[in-house]
Structure formats: structure tokens, C-alpha cells
N, C-alpha and C. Protein backbone atom coordinates (compact mmCIF):
# COMPACT_ATOMS: atom_id res chain seq x y z
N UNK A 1 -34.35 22.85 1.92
CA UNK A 1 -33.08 23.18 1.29
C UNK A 1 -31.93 22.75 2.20
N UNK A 2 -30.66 22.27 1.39
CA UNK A 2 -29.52 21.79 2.10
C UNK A 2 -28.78 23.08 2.62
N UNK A 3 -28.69 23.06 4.16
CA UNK A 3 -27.66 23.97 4.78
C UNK A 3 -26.34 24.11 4.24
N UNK A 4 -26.04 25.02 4.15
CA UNK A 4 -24.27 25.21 3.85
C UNK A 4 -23.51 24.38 4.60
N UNK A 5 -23.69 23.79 5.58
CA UNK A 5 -23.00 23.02 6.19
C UNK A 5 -22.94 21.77 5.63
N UNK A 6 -24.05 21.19 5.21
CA UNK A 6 -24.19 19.63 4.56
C UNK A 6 -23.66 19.96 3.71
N UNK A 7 -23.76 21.01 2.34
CA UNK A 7 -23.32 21.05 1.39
C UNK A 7 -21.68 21.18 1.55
N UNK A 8 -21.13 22.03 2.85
CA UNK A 8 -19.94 21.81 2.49
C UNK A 8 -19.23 20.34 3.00
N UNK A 9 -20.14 19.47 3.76
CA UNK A 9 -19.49 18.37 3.91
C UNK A 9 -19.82 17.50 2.80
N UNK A 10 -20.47 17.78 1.96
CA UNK A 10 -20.85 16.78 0.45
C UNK A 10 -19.65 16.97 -0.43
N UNK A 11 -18.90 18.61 -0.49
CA UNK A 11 -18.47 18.59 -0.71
C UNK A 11 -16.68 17.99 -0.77
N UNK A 12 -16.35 17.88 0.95
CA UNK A 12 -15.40 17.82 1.21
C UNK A 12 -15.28 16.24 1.00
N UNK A 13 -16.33 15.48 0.91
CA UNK A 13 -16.32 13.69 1.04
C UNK A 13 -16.18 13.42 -0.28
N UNK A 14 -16.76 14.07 -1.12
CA UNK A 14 -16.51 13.95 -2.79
C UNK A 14 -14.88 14.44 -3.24
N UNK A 15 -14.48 15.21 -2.56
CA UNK A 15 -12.98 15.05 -2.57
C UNK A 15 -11.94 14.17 -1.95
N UNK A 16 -12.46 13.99 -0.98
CA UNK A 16 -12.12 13.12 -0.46
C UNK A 16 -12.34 11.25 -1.19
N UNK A 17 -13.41 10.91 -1.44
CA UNK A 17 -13.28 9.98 -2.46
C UNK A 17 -13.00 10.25 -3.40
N UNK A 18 -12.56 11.39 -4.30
CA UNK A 18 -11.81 11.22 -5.07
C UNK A 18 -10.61 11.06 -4.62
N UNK A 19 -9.74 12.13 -4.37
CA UNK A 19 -8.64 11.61 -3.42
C UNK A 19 -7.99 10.43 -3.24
N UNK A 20 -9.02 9.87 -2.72
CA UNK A 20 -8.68 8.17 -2.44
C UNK A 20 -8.74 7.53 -3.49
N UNK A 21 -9.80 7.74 -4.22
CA UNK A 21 -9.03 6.77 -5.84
C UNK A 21 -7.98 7.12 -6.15
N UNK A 22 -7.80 8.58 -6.21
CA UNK A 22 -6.94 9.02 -6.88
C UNK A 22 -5.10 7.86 -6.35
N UNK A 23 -5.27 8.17 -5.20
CA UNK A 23 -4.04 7.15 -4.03
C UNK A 23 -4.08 5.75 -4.73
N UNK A 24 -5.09 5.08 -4.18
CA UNK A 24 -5.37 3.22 -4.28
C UNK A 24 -5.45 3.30 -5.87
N UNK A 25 -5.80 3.76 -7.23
CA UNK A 25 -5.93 3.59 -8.67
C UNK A 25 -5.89 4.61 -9.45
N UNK A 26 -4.46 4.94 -9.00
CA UNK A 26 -4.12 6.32 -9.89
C UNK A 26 -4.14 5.59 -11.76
N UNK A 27 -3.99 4.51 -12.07
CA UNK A 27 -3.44 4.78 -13.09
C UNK A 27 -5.37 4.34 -13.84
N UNK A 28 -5.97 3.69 -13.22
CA UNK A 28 -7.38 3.89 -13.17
C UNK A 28 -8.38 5.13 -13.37
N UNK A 29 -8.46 5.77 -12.51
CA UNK A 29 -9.03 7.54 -11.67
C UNK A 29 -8.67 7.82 -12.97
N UNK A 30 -6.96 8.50 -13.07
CA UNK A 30 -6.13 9.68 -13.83
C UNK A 30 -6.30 9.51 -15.11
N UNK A 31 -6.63 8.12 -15.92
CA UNK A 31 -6.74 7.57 -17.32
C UNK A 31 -7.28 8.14 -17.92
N UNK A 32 -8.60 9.02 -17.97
CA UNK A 32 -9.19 9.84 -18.60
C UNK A 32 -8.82 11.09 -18.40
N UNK A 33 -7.67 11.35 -17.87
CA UNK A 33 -7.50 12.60 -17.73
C UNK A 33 -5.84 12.76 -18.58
N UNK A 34 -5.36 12.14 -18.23
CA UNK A 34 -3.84 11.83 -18.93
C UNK A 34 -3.38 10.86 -20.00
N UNK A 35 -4.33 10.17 -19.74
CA UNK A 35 -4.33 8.79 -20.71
C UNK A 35 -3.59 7.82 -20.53
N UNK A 36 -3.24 6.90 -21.40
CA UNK A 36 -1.78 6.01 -21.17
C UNK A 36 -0.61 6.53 -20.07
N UNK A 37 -0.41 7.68 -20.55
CA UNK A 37 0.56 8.05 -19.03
C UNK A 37 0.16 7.68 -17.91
N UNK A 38 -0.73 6.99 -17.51
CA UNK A 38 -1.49 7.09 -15.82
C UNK A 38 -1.27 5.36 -15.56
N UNK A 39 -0.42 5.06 -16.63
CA UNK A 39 -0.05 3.73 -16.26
C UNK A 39 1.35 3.43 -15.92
N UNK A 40 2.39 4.62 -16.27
CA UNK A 40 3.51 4.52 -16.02
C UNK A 40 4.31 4.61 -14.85
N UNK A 41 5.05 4.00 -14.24
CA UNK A 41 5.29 4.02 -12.60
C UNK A 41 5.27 5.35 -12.18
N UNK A 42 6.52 6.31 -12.36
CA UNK A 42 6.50 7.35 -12.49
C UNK A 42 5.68 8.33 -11.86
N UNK A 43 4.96 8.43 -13.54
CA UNK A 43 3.61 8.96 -13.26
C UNK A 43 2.52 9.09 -12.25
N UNK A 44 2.47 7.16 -11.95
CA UNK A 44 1.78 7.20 -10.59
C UNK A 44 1.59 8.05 -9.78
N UNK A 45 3.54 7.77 -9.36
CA UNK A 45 3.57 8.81 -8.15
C UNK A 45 3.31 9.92 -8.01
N UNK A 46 3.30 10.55 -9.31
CA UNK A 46 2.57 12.23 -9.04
C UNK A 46 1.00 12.28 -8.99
N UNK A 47 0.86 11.01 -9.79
CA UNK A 47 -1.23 11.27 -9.48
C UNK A 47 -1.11 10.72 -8.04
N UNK A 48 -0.61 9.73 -7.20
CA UNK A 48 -0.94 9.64 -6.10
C UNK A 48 -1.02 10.73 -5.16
N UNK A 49 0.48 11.69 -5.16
CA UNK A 49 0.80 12.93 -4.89
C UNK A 49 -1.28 13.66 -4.50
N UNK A 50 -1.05 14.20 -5.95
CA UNK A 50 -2.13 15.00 -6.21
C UNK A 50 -3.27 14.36 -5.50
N UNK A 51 -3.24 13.11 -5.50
CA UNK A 51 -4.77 12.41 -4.47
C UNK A 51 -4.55 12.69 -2.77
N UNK A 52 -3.30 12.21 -2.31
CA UNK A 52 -2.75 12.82 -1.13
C UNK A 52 -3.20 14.23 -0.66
N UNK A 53 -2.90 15.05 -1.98
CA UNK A 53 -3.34 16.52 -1.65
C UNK A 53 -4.77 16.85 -1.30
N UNK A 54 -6.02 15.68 -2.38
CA UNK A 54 -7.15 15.86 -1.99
C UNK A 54 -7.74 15.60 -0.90
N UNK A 55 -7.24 14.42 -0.31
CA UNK A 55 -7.15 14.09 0.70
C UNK A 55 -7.06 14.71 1.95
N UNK A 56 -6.16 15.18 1.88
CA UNK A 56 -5.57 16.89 3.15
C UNK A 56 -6.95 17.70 2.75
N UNK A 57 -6.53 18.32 1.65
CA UNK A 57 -7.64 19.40 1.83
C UNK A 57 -9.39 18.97 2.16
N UNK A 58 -9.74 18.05 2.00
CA UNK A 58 -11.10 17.20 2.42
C UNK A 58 -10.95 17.22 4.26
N UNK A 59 -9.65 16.45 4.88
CA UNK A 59 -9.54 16.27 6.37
C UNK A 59 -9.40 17.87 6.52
N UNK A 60 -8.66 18.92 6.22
CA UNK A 60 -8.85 19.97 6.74
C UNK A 60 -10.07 20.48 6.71
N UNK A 61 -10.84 20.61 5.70
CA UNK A 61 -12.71 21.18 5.68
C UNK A 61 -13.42 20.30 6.78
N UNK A 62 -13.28 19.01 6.57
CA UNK A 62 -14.13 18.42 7.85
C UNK A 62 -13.56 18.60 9.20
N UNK A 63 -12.53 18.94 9.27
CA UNK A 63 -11.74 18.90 10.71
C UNK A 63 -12.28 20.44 11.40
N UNK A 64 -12.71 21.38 10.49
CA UNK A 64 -12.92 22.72 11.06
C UNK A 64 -14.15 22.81 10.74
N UNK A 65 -14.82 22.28 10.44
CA UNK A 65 -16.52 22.84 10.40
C UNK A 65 -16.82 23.37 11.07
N UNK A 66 -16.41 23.20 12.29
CA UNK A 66 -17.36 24.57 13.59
C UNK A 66 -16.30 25.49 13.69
N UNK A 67 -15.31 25.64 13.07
CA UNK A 67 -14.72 26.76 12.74
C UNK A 67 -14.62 27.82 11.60
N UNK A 68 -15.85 28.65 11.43
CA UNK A 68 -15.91 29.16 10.11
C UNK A 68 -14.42 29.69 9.80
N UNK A 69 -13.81 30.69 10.39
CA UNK A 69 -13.06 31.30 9.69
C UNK A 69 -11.69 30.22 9.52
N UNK A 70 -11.39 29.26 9.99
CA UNK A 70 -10.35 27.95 9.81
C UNK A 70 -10.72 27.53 8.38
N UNK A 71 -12.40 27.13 8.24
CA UNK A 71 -12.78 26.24 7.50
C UNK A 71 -12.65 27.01 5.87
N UNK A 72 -12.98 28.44 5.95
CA UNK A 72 -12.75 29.62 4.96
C UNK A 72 -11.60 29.29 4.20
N UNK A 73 -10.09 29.14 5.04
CA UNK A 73 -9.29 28.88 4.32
C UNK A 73 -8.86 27.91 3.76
N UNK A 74 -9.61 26.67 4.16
CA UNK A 74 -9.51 25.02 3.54
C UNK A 74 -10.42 25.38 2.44
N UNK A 75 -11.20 26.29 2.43
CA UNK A 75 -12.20 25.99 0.98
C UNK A 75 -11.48 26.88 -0.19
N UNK A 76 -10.92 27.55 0.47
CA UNK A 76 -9.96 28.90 -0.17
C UNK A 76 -8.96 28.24 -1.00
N UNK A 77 -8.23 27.57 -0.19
CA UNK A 77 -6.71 26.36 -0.81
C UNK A 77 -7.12 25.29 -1.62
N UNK A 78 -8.17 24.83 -1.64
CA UNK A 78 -8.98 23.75 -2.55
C UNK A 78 -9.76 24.60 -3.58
N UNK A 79 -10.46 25.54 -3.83
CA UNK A 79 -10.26 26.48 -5.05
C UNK A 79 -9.38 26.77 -5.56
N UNK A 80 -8.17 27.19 -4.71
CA UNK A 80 -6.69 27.44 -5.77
C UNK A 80 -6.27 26.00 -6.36
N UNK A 81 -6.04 25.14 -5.71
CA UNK A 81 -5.62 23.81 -5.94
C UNK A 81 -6.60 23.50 -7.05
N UNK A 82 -7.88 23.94 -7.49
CA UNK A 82 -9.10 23.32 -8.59
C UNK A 82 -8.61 24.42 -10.00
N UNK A 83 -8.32 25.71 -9.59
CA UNK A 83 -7.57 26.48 -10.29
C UNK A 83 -6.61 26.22 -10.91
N UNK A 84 -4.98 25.44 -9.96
CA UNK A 84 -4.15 25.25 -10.62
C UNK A 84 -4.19 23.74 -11.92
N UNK A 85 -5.02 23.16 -11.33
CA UNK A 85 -5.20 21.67 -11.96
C UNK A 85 -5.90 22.19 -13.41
N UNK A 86 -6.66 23.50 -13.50
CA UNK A 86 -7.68 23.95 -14.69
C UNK A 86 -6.28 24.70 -15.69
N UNK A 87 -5.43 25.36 -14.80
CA UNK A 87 -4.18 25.77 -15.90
C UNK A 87 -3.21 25.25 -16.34
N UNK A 88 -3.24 24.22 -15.27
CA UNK A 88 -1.84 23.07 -15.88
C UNK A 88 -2.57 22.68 -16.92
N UNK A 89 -3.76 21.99 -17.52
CA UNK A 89 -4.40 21.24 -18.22
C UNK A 89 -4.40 22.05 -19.46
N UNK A 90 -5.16 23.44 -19.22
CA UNK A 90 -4.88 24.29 -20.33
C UNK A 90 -3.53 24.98 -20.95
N UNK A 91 -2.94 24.79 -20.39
CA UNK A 91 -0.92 25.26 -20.60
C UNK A 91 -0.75 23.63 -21.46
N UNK A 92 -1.01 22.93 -21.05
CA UNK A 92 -0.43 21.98 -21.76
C UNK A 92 -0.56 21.89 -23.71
N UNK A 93 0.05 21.21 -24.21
CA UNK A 93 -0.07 20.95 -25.68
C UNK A 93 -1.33 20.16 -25.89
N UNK A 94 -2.06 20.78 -26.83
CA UNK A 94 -3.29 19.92 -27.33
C UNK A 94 -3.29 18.55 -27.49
N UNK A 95 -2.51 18.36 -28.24
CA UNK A 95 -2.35 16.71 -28.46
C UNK A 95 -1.32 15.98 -26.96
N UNK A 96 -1.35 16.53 -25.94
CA UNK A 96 -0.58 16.18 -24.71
C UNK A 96 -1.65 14.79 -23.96
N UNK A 97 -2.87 15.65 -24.29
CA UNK A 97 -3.84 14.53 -23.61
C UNK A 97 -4.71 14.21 -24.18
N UNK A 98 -5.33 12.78 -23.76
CA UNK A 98 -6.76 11.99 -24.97
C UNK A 98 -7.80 12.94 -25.33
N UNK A 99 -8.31 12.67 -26.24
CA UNK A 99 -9.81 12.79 -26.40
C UNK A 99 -10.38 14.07 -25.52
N UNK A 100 -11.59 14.28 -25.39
CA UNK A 100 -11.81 15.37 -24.72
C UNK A 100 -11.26 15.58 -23.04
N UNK A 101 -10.24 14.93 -22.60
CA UNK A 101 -9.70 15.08 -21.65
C UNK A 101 -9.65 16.99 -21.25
N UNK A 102 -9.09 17.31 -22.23
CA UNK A 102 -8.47 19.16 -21.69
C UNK A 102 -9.91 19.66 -21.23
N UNK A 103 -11.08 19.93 -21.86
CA UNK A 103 -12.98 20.15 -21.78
C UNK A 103 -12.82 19.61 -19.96
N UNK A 104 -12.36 18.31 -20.15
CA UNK A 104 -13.67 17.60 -18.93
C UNK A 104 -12.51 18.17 -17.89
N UNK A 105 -11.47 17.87 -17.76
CA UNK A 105 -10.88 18.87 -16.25
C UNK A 105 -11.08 20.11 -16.63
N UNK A 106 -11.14 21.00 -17.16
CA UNK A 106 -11.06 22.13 -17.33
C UNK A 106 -13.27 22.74 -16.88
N UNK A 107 -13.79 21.53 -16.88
CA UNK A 107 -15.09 20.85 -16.18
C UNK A 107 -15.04 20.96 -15.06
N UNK A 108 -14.38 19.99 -14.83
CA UNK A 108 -14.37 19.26 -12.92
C UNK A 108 -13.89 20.37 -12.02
N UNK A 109 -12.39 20.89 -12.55
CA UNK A 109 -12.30 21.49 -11.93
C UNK A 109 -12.51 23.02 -11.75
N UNK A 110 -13.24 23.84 -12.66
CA UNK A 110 -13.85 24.71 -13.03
C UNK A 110 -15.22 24.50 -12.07
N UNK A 111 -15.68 23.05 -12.36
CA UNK A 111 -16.72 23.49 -11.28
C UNK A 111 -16.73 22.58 -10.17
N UNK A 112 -15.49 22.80 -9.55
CA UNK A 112 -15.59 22.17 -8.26
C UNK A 112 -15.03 23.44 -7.83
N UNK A 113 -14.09 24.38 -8.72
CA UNK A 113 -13.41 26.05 -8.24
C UNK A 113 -15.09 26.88 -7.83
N UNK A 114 -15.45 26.87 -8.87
CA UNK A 114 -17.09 27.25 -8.51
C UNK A 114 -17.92 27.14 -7.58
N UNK A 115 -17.54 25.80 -7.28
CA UNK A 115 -18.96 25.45 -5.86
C UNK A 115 -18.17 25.59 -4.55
N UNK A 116 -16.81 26.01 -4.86
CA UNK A 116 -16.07 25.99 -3.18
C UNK A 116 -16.08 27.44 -3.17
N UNK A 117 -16.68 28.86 -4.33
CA UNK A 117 -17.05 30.15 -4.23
C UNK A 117 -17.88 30.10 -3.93
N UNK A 118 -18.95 29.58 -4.48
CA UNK A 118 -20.02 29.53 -3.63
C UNK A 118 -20.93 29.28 -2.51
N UNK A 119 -19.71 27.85 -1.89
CA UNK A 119 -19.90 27.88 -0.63
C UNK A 119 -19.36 28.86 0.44
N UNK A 120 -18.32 29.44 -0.39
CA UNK A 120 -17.73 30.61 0.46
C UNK A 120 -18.44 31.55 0.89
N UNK A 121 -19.34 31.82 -0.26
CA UNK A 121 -20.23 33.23 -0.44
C UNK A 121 -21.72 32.53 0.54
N UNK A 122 -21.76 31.53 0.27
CA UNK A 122 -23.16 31.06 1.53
C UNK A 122 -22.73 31.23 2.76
N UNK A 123 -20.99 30.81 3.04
CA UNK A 123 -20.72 30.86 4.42
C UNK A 123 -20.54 32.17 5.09
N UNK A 124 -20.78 33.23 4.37
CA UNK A 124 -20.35 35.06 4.40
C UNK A 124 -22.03 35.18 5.23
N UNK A 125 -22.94 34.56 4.34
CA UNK A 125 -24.00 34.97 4.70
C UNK A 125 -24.83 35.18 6.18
């Protein structure tokens, strides 16, 4: 079985490449999530934003690994951050975004909020 530790660095690199798409091909990455909007300059800049953010919170989890109680609160701020991305999506107007877009973040980040509780609750152990 994978240690909490691998798992939380699987985790933090999968944000972290996302992240980084999110930066280098926001209008790529964000397309299924926003649709046509993820091509507009604008726009960009806030999906880059938001990849920036993944980014941070990925270097903060790997930067403290041998610091449980540091690392607690990087997994803590990247659950809220998976939280807020699950209510902006659902606050929004139905017809705001494509196709099953509102389902699949309300997915991702539902269960990426999920597996950073549960790594919490392995790291208690």
C-alpha cells in the first residue's frame, strides 16, 4: 500500500501539472470547463491566475513534507480553493457553461476537496 506521503506527493504533482497547463494553455486546459470563453484574452488572464494559484499550493505541499503540521495547512487551503472552484461553478447560470461542464468540475473538484480530507485524516493517523 501507498504511504500517505507518496500519496500526498501524487497528489500535489497532479496539481501542479495541472496548474501548469492551466498557465502555458489556459484557453486549451479551461475549454471544457468554460467553453469559448477560455479563448478570450481577458479571460486568459484569470484562468492563468487560477493555474498560478495551483501552482503555489502544489510548491507549498511539496516544500513542507517533513513538516506535518506546515504541510496540514497547504492541504487545508487547496481543499478550500477545490471548494470555492465547486461553488463558483454551481452559483453560476445553467446555460453560463457547455455541455456537462457544471457535473465535471463540480467532479474534479469535489474530488480532489475529498482526497486532500482524506489525506488529512491519514496524516492525523
Amino acid at each position: 500500500m501507498l504511504s500517505t506521503r507518496r500519496l500526498i506527493t501524487a497528489f500535489a504533482l497532479g496539481r501542479l501539472a495541472f496548474g501548469l497547463g492551466l498557465m502555458s494553455r489556459p484557453d486549451k486546459v479551461a475549454s471544457g470547463w468554460i467553453g469559448k470563453d477560455a479563448h478570450r484574452g481577458a479571460v486568459k488572464i484569470v484562468i492563468r491566475g487560477l493555474g498560478a494559484r495551483d501552482v503555489a499550493l502544489s510548491a507549498g505541499a511539496l516544500a513542507a513534507l517533513g513538516d506535518e503540521d506546515r504541510l496540514a495547512h497547504w492541504i487545508a487551503a487547496a481543499i478550500g480553493c477545490d471548494l470555492s472552484d465547486v461553488v463558483s461553478t454551481l452559483a453560476a447560470p445553467p446555460d453560463a457553461l457547455p455541455g456537462n461542464a457544471r457535473w465535471g468540475t463540480v467532479a474534479l473538484g469535489g474530488g480532489s476537496a475529498l482526497a486532500g480530507a482524506l489525506l488529512l485524516a491519514g496524516m492525523k493517523r
